[in-house]
C-alpha atoms as a PDB file:
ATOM      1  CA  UNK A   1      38.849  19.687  49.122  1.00  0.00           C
ATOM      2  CA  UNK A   2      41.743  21.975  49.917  1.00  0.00           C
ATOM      3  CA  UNK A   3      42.883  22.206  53.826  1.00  0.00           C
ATOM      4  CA  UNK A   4      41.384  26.017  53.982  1.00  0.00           C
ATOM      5  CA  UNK A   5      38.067  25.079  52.781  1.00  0.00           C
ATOM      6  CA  UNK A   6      38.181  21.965  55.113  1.00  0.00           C
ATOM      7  CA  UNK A   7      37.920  25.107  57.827  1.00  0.00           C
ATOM      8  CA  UNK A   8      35.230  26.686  55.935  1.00  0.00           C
ATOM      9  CA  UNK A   9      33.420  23.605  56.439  1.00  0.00           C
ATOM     10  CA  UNK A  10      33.999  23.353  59.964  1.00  0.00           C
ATOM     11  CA  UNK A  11      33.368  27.101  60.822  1.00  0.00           C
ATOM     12  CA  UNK A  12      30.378  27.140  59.360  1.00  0.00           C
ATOM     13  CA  UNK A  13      29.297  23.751  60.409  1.00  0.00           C
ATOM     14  CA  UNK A  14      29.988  25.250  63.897  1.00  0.00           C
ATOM     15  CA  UNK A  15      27.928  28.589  62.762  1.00  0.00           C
ATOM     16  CA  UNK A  16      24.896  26.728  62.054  1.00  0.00           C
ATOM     17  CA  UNK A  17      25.351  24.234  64.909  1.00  0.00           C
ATOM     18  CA  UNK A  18      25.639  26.860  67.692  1.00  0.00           C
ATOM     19  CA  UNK A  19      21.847  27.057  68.682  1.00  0.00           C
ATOM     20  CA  UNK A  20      21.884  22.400  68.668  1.00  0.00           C
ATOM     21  CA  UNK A  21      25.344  22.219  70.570  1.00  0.00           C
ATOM     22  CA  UNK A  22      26.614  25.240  72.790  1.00  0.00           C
ATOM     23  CA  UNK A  23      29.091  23.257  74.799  1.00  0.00           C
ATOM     24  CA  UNK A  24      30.782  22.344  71.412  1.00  0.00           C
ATOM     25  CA  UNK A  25      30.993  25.868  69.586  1.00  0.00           C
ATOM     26  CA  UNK A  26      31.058  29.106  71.098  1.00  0.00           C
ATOM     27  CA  UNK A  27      28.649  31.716  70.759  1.00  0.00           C
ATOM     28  CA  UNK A  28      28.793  34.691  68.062  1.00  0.00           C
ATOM     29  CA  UNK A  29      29.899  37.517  69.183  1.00  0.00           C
ATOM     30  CA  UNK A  30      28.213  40.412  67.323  1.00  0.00           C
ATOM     31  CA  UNK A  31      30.248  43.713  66.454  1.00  0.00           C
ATOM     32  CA  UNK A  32      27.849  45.557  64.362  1.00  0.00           C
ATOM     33  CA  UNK A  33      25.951  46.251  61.264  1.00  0.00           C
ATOM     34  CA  UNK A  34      27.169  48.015  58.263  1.00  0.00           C
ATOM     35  CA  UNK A  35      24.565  48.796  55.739  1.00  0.00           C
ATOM     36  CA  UNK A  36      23.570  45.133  54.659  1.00  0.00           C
ATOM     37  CA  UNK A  37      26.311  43.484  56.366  1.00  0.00           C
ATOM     38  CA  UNK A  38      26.781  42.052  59.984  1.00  0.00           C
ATOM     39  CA  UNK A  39      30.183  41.364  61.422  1.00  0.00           C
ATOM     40  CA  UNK A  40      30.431  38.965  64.108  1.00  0.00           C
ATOM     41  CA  UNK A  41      33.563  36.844  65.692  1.00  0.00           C
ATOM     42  CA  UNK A  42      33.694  33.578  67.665  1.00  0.00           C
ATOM     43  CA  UNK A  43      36.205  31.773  69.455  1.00  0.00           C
ATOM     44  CA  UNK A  44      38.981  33.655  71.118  1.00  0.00           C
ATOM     45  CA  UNK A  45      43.026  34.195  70.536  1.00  0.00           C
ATOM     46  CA  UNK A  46      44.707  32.541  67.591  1.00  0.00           C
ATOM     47  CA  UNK A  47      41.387  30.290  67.556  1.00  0.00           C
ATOM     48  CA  UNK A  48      39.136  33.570  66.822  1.00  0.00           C
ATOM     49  CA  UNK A  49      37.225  33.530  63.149  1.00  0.00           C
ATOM     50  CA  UNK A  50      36.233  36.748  62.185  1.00  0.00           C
ATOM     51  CA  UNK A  51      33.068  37.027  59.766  1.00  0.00           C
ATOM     52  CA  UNK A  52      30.736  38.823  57.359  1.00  0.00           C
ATOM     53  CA  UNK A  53      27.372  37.782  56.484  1.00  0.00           C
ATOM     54  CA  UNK A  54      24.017  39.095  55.070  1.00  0.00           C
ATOM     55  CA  UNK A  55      20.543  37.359  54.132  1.00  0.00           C
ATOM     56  CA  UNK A  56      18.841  37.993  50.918  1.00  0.00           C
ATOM     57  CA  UNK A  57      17.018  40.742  50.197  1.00  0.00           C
ATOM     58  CA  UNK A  58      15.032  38.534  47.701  1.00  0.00           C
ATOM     59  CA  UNK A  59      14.465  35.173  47.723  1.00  0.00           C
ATOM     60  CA  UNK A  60      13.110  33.264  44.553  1.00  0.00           C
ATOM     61  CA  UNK A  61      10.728  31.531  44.219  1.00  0.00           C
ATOM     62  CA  UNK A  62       8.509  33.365  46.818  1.00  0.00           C
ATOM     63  CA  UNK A  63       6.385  30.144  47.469  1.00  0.00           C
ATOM     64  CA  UNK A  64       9.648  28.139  48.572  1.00  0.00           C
ATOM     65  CA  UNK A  65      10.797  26.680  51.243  1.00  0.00           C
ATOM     66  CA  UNK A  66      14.136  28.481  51.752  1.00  0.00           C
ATOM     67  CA  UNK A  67      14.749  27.997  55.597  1.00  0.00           C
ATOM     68  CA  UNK A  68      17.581  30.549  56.945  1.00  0.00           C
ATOM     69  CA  UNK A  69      19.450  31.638  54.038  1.00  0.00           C
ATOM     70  CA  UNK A  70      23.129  33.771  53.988  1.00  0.00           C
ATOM     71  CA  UNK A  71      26.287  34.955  52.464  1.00  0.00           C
ATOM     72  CA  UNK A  72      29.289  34.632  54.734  1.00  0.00           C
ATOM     73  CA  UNK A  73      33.204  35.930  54.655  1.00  0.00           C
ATOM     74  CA  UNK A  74      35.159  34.681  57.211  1.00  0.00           C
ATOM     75  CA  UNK A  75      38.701  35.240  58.339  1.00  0.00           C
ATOM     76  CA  UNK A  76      40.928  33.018  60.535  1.00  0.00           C
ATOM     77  CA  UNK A  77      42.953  35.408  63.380  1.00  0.00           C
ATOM     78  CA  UNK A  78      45.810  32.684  63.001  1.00  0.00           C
ATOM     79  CA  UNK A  79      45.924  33.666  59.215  1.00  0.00           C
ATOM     80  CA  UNK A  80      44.938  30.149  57.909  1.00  0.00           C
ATOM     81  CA  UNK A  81      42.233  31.964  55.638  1.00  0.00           C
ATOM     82  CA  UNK A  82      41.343  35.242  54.714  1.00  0.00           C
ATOM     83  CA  UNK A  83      38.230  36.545  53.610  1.00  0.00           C
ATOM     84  CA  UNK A  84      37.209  33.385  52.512  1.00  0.00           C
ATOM     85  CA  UNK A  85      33.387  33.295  50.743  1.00  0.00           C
ATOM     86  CA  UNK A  86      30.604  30.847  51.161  1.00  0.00           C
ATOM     87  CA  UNK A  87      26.641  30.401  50.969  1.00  0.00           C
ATOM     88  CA  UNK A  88      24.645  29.078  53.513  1.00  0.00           C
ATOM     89  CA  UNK A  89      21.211  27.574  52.217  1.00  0.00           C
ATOM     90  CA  UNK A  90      18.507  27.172  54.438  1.00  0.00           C
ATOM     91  CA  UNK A  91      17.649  23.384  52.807  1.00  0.00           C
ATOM     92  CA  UNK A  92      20.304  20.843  51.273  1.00  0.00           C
ATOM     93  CA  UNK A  93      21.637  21.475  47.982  1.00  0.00           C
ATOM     94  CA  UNK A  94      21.887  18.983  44.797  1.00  0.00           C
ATOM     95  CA  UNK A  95      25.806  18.525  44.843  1.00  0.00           C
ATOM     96  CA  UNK A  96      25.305  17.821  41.045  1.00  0.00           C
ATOM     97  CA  UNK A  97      23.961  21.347  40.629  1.00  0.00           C
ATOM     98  CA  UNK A  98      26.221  23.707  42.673  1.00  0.00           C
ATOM     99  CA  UNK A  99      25.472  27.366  43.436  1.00  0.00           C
ATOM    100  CA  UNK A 100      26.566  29.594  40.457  1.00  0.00           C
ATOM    101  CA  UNK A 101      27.938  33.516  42.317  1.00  0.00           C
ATOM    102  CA  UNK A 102      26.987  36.208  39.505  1.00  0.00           C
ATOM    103  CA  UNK A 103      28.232  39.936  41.034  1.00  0.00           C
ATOM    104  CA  UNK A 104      28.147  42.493  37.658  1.00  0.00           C
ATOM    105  CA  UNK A 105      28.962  40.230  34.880  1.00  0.00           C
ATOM    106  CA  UNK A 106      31.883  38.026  36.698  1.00  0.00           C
ATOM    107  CA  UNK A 107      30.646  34.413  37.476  1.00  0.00           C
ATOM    108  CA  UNK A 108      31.504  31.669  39.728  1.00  0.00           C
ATOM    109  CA  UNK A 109      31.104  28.515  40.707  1.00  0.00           C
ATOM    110  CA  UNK A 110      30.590  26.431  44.176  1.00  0.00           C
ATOM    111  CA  UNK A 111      30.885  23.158  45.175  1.00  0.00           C
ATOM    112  CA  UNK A 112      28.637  21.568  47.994  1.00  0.00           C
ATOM    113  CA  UNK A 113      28.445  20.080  51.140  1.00  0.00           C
ATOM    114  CA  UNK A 114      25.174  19.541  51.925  1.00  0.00           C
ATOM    115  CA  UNK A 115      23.943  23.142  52.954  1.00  0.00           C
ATOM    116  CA  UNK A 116      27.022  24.750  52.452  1.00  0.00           C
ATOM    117  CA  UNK A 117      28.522  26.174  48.917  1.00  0.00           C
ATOM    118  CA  UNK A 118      32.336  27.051  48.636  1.00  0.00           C
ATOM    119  CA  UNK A 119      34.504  28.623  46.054  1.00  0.00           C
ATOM    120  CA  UNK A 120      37.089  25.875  45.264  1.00  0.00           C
ATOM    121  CA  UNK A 121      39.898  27.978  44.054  1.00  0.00           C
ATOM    122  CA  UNK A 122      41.751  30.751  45.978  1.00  0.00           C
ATOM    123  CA  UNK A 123      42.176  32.891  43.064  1.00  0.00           C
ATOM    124  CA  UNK A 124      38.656  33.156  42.568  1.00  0.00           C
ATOM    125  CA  UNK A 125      37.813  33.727  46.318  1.00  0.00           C
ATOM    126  CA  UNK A 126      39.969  36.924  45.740  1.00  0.00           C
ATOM    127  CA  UNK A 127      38.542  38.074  42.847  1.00  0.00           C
ATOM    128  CA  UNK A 128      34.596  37.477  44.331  1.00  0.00           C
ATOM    129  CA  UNK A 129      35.484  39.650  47.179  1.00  0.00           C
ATOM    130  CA  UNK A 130      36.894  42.135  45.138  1.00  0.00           C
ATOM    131  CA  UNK A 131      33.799  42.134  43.190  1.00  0.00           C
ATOM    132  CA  UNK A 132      31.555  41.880  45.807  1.00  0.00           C
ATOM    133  CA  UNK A 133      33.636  45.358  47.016  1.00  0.00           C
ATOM    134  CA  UNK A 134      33.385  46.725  43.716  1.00  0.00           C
ATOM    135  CA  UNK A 135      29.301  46.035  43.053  1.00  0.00           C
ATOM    136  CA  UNK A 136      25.962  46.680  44.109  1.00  0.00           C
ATOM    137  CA  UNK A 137      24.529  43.473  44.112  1.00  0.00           C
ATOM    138  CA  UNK A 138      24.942  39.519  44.028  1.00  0.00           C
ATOM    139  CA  UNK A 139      22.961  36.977  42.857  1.00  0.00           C
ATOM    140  CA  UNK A 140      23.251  33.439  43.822  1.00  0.00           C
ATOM    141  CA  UNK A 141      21.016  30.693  42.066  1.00  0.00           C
ATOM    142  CA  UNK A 142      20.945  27.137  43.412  1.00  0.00           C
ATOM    143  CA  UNK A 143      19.537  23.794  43.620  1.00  0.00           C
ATOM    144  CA  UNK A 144      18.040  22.267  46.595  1.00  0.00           C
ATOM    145  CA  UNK A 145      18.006  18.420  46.280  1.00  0.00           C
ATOM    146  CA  UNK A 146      14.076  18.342  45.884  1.00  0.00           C
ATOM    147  CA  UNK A 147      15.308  19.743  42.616  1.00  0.00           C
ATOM    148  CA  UNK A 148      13.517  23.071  42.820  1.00  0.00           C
ATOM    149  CA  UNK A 149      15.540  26.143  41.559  1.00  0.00           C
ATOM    150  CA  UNK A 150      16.146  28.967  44.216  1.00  0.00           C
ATOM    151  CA  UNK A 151      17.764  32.628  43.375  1.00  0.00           C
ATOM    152  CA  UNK A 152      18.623  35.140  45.571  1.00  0.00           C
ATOM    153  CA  UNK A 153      19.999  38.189  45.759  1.00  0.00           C
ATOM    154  CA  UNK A 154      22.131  39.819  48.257  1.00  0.00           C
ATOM    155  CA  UNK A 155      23.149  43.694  48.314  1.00  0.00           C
ATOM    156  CA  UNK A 156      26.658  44.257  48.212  1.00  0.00           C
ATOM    157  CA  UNK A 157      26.071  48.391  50.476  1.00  0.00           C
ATOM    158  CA  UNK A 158      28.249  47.933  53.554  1.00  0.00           C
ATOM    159  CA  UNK A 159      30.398  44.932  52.650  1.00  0.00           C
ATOM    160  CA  UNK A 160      33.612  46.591  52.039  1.00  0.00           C
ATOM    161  CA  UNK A 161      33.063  48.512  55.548  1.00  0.00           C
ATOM    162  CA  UNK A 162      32.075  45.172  57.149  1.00  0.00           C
ATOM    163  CA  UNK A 163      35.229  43.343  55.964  1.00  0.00           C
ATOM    164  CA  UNK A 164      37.592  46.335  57.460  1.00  0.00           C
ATOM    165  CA  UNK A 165      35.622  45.892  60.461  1.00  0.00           C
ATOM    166  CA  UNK A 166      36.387  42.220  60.644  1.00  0.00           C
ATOM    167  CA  UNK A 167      40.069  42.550  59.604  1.00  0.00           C
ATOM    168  CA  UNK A 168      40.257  44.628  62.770  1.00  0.00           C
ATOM    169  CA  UNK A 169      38.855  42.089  64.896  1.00  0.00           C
ATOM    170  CA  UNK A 170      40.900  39.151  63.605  1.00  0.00           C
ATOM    171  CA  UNK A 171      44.608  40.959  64.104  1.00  0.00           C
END
């Protein structure tokens, strides 16, 4: 796992772990709403993350259990990561099945850690969020480790405001 997704891991480990350990990670800070898109920070100074996220707008299939479910860009104010993607599933994921990203006809692949699904090369980050500027929509289709098949998709309206927004924050 490369260094910057090590962070990934850890930020949002520390998003999800807010409400079980406040002492440990700071509350979100939220900044506002564009369209779809929320923009939030956390942590202060050079320490500060600065992040994007959205929930589905549909969640397949309707009778599953898909817990809290979202799409997350996060920047590091000390520059150790920018806009750097990654999906949040409400229930563990099948590591041997890792979330496939599908924005217009552009593809991509995760890898997992347990909830959590990161792009594993940079280059690919970069052109996701480019796409995910550029499109309408993005569909995400994974595998939770009961083996059942979950898709959702995510509206792109807002995101490229959202990410200026948190590119402000993070300076």
């Amino acid at each position: 796992m490369r260094p910057v997704t090590c962070l990934a891991a850890a930020f949002v480990w520390a998003v999800s772990a807010s409400a079980l350990m406040p002492a440990v990670a700071q509350e979100a800070v939220f900044h506002g709403e564009e369209r779809d898109w929320r923009v939030f920070t956390r942590g202060d100074g050079a320490d500060r993350i600065c992040y994007v996220q959205s929930t589905p707008r549909e969640a397949n299939p309707q009778g599953a259990d898909h817990g809290d479910v979202f799409f997350l860009v996060a920047s590091w104010a000390n520059g150790d990561a920018s806009e750097q993607p990654s999906f949040l599933s409400g229930q563990l994921l099948r590591p041997d099945s890792p979330p496939r990203i599908r924005v217009g006809s552009d593809r991509y692949r995760m890898f997992v850690s347990e909830r959590e699904g990161f792009v594993e090369d940079s280059e690919d980050e970069d052109d996701l969020v480019a796409d995910m500027r550029r499109g309408s929509e993005m569909r995400v289709e994974a595998t939770h480790t009961d083996g059942t098949l979950v898709v959702y998709e995510f509206s792109l309206a807002g995101v490229t405001a959202a990410l200026q927004s948190a590119r402000r924050l993070c300076r």
